[in-house]
C-alpha atoms as a PDB file:
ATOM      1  CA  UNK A   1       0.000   0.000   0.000  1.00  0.00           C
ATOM      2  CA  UNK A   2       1.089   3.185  -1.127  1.00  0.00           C
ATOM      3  CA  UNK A   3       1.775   6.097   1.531  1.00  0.00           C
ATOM      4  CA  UNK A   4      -0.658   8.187  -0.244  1.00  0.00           C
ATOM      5  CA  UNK A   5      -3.449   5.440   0.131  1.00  0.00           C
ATOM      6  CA  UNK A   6      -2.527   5.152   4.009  1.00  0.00           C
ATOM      7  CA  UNK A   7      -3.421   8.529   4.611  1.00  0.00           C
ATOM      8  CA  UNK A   8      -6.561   8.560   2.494  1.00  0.00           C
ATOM      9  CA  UNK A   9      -7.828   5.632   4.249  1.00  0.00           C
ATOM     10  CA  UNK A  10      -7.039   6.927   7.758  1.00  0.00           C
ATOM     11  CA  UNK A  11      -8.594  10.379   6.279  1.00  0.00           C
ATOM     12  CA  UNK A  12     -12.127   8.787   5.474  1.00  0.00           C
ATOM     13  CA  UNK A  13     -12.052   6.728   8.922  1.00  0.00           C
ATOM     14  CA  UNK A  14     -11.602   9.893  10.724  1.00  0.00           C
ATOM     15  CA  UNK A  15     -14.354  11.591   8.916  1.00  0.00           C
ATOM     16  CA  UNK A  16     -17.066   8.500   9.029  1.00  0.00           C
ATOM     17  CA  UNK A  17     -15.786   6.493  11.910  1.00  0.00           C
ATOM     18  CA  UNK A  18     -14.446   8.689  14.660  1.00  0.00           C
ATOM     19  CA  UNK A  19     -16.291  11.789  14.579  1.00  0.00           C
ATOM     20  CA  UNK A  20     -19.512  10.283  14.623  1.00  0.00           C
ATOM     21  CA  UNK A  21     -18.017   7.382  17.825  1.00  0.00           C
ATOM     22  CA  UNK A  22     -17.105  11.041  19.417  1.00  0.00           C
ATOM     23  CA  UNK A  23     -20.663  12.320  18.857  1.00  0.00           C
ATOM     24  CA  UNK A  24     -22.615   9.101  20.337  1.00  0.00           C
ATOM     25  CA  UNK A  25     -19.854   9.115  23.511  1.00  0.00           C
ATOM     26  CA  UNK A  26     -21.126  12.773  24.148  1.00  0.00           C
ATOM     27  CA  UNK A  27     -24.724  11.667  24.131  1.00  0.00           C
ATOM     28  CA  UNK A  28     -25.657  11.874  20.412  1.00  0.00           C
ATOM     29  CA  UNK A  29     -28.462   9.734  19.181  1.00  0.00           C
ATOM     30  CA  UNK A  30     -28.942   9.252  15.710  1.00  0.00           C
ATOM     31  CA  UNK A  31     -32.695   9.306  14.170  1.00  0.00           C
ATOM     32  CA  UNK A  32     -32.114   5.780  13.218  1.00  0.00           C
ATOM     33  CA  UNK A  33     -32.018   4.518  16.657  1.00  0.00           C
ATOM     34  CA  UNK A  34     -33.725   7.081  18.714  1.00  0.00           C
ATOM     35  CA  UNK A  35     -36.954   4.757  18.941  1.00  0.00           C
ATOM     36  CA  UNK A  36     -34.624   1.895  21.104  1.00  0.00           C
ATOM     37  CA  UNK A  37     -33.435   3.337  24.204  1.00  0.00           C
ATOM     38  CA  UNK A  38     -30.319   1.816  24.788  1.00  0.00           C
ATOM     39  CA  UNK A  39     -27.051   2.567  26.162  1.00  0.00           C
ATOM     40  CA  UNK A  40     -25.209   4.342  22.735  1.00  0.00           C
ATOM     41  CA  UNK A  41     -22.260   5.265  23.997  1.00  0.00           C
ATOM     42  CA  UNK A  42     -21.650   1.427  23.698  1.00  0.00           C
ATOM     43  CA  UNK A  43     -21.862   2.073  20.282  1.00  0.00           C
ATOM     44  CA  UNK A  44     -19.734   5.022  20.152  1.00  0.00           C
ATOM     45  CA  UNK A  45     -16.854   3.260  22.217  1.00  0.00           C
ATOM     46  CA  UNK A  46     -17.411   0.430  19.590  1.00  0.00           C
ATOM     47  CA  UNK A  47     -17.156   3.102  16.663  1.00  0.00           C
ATOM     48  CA  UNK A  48     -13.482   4.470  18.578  1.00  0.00           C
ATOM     49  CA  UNK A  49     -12.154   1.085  19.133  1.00  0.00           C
ATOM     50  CA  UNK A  50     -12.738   0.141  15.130  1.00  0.00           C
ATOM     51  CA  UNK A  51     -10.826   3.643  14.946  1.00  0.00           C
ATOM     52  CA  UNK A  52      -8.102   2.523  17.113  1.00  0.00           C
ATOM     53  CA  UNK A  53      -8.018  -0.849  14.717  1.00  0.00           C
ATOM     54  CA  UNK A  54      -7.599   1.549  11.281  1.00  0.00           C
ATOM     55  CA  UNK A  55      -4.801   3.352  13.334  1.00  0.00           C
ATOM     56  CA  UNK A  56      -2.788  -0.271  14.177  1.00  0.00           C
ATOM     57  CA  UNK A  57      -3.171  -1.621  10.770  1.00  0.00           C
ATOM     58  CA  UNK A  58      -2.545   2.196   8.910  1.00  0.00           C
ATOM     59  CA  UNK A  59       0.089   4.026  10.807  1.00  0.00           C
ATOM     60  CA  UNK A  60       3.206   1.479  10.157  1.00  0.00           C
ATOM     61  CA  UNK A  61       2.345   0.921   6.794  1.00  0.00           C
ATOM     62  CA  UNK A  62       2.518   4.494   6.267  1.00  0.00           C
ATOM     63  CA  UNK A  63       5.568   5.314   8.479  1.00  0.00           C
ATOM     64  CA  UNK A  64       7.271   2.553   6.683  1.00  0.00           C
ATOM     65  CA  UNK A  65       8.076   0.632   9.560  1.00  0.00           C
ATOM     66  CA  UNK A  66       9.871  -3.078   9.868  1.00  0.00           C
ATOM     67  CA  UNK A  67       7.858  -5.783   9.103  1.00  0.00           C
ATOM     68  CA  UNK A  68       7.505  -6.971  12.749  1.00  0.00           C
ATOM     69  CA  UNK A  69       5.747  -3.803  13.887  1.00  0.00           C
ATOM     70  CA  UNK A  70       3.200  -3.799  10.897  1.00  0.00           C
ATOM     71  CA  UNK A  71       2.780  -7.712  11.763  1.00  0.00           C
ATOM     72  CA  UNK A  72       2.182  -6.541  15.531  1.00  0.00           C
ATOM     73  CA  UNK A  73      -0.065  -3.575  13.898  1.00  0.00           C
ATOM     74  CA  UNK A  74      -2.056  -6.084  12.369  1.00  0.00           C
ATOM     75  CA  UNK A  75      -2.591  -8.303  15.303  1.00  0.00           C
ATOM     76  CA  UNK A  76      -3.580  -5.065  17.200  1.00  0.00           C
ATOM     77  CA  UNK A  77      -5.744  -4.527  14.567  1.00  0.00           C
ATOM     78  CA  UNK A  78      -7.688  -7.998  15.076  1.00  0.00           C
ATOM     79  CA  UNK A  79      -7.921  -7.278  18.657  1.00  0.00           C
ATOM     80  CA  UNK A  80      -9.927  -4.316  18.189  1.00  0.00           C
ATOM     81  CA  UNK A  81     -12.167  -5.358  15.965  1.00  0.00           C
ATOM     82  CA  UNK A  82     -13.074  -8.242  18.368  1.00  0.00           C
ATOM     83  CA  UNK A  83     -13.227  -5.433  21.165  1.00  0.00           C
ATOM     84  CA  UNK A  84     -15.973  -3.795  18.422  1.00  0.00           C
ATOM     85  CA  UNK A  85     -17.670  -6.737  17.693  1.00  0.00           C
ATOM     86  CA  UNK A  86     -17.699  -7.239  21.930  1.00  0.00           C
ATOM     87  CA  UNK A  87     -19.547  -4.365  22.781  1.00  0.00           C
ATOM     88  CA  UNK A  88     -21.989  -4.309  19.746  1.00  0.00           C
ATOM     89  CA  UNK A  89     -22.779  -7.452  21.142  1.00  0.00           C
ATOM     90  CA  UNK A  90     -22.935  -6.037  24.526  1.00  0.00           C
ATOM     91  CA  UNK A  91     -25.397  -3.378  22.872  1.00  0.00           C
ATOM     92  CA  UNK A  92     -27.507  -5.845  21.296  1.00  0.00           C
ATOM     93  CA  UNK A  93     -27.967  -8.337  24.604  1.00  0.00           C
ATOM     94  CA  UNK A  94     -29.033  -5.160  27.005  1.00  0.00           C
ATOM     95  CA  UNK A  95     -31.369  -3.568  24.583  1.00  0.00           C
ATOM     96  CA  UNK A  96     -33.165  -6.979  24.295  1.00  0.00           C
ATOM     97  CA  UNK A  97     -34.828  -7.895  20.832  1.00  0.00           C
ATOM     98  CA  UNK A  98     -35.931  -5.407  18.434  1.00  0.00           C
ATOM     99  CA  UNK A  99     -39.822  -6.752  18.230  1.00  0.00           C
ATOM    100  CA  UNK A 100     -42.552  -8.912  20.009  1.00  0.00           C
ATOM    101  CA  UNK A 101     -44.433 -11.767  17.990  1.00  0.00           C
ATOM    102  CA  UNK A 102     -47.576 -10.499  19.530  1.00  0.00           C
ATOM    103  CA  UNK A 103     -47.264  -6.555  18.559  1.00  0.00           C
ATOM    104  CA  UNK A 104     -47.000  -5.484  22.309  1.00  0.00           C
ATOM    105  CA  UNK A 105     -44.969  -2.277  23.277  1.00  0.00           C
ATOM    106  CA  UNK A 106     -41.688  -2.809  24.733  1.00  0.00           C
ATOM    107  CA  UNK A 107     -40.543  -0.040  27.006  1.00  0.00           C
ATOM    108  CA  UNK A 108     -43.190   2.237  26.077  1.00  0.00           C
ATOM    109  CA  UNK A 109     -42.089   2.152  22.140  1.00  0.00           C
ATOM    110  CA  UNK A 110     -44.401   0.590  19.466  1.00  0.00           C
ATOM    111  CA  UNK A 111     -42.350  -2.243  17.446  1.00  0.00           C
ATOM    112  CA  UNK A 112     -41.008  -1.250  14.196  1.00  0.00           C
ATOM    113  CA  UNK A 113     -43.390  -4.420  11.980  1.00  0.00           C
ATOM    114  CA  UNK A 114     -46.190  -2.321  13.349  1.00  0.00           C
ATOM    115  CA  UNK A 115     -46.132   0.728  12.099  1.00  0.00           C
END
């Protein structure tokens, strides 16, 4: 990968990955999921952690660095897209499912099939 590519990349996560994990950390609640309360800084941790991944794989290709510490970039990579995956996960099991077989409301909000 080309330096020039590196820093594209890193340029688009910052602008559609990190800003809006900064956003939902500070309380933000997109219009997608403002119907499901739920705890969205989850979300926006999970967001900055998938950052943090784009900066271990990124940064020592970029910098040019020895193959060991772009191997050990990658690997840190991995590991924080399982820490993403974790706590979407984590997101998913304490909001609870998304609808009711019967049409009931769940805390107070109509399901989504029913409107």
């Amino acid at each position: 990968m080309s330096p020039t590519t590196g820093w594209i990349l890193l340029g688009t996560c910052t602008l559609l990955v990190l800003l809006p994990s900064i956003a939902l950390m500070g309380g933000w609640i997109p219009s997608v999921i403002r119907h499901r309360p739920g705890p969205v800084r989850l979300l926006g941790a999970g967001g900055a952690a998938l950052y943090g991944a784009a900066l271990c794989a990124f940064l020592p290709r970029v910098a040019h660095a020895d193959r060991d510490i772009v191997t050990a970039g990658e690997y840190g990579a991995v590991l924080m897209c399982a820490v993403t995956v974790a706590l979407a996960v984590a997101y998913d099991v304490i909001l609870g499912p998304s609808w009711t077989p019967d049409g009931a409301e769940r805390n107070g909000v109509r399901c989504a099939s029913d409107r």
